[in-house]
Protein backbone atom coordinates (compact mmCIF):
# COMPACT_ATOMS: atom_id res chain seq x y z
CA UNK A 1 10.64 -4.25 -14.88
CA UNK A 2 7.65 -5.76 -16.54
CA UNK A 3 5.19 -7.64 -15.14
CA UNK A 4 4.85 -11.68 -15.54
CA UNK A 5 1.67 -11.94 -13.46
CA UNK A 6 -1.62 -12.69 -15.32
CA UNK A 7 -4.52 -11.21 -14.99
CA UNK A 8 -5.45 -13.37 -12.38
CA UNK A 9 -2.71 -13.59 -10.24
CA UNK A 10 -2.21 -10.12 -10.37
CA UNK A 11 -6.33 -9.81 -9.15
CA UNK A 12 -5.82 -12.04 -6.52
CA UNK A 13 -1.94 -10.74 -5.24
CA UNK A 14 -3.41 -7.32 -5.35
CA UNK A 15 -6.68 -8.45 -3.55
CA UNK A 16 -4.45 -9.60 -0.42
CA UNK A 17 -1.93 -6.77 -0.16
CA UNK A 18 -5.34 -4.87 0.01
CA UNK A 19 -7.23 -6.81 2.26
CA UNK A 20 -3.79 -7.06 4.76
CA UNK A 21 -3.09 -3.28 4.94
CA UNK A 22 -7.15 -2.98 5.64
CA UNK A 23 -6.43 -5.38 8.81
CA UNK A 24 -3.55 -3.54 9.68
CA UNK A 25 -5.29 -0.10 9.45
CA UNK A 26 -8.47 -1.62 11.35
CA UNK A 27 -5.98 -1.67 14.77
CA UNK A 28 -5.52 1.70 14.80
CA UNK A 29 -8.01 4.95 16.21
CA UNK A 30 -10.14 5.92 14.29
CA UNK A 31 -9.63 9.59 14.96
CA UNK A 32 -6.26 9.13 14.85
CA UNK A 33 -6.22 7.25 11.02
CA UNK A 34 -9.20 6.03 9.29
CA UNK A 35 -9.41 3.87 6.20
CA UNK A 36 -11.67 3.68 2.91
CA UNK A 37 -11.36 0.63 1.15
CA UNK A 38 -13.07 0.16 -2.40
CA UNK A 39 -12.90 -1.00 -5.80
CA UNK A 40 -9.15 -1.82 -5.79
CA UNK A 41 -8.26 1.72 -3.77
CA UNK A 42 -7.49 2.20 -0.02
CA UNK A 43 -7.54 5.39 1.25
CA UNK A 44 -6.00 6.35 4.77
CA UNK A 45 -7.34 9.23 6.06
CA UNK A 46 -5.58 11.92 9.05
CA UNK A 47 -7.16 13.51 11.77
CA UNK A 48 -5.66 16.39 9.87
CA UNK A 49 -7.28 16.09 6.55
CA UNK A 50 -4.03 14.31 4.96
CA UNK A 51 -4.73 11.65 2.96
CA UNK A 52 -2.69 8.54 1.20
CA UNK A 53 -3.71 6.27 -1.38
CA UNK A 54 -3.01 2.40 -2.08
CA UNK A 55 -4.25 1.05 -4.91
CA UNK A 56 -4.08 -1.39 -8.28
CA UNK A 57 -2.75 -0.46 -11.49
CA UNK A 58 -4.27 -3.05 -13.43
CA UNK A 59 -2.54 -1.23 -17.14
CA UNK A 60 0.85 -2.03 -15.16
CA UNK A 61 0.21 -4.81 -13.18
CA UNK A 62 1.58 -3.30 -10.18
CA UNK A 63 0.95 -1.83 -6.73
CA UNK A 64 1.11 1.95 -6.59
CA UNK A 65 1.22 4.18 -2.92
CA UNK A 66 0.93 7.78 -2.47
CA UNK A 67 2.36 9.69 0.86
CA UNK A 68 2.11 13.34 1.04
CA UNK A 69 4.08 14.31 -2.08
CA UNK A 70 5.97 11.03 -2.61
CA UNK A 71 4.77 7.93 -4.63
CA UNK A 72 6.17 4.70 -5.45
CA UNK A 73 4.94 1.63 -8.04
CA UNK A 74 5.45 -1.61 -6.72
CA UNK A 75 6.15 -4.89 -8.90
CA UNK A 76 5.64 -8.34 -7.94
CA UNK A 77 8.82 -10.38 -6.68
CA UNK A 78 7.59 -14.21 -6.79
CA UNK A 79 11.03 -15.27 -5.41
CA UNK A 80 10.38 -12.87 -2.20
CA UNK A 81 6.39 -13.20 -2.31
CA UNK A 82 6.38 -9.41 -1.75
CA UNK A 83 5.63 -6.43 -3.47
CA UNK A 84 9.15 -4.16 -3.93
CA UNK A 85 9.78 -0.74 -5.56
CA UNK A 86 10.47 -0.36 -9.21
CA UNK A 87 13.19 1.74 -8.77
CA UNK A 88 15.02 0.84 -5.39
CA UNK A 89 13.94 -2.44 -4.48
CA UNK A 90 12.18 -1.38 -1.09
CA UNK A 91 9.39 -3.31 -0.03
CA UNK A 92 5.24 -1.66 -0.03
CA UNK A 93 4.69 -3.25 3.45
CA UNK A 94 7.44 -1.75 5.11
CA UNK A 95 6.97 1.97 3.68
CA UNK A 96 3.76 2.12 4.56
CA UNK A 97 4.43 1.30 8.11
CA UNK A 98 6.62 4.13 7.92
CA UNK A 99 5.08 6.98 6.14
CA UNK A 100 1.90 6.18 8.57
CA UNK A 101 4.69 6.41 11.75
CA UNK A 102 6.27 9.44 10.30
CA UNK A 103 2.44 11.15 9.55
CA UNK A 104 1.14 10.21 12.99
CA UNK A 105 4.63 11.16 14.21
CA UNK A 106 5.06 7.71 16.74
CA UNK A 107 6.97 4.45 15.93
CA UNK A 108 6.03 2.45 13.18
CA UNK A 109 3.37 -0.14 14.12
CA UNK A 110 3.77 -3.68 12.42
């Protein structure tokens, strides 16, 4: 699905799905899950070493999310006001919630 955002909505839509999975990460221990946030990339990083990414794709105007060995891209749905997966429709907010729960191996936290 392509994009309709502009370059500006697509800054500023990206900007907050950032900034709200920083606040989210900020509530947790920070030996338990810590959190880099830069330059249109957040990076969660385990206790054990594991690592996932959130970030931009500016090219593709779309949100992309790396767990473990999975990733997903993430278009814009305007009529929803969330980010959903390209392919099944899933939304970003709610998979990250889980891959986090699954990693940490607790309940999802949201």
């Amino acid at each position: 699905m392509a994009s309709t955002l502009d370059d500006a909505s697509f800054r500023k839509l990206s900007d907050e799905c950032l900034a709200r999975h920083t606040r989210w990460l900020a509530e947790f221990d920070p030996d338990e899950l810590d959190f880099r946030e830069g330059d249109g990339v957040l990076t969660l990083e385990f206790a054990d070493g594991g690592r996932f990414v959130l970030n931009r794709q500016a090219a593709t105007r779309q949100m992309w999310y790396a767990a473990g060995a999975r990733a997903w891209h993430y278009d814009w749905d305007a009529e929803k006001r969330v980010w959903v997966d390209d392919r099944d429709g899933h939304e970003l907010g709610g998979n990250v919630q889980k891959t986090v729960a699954e990693k940490l191996g607790a309940p999802p936290r949201g």
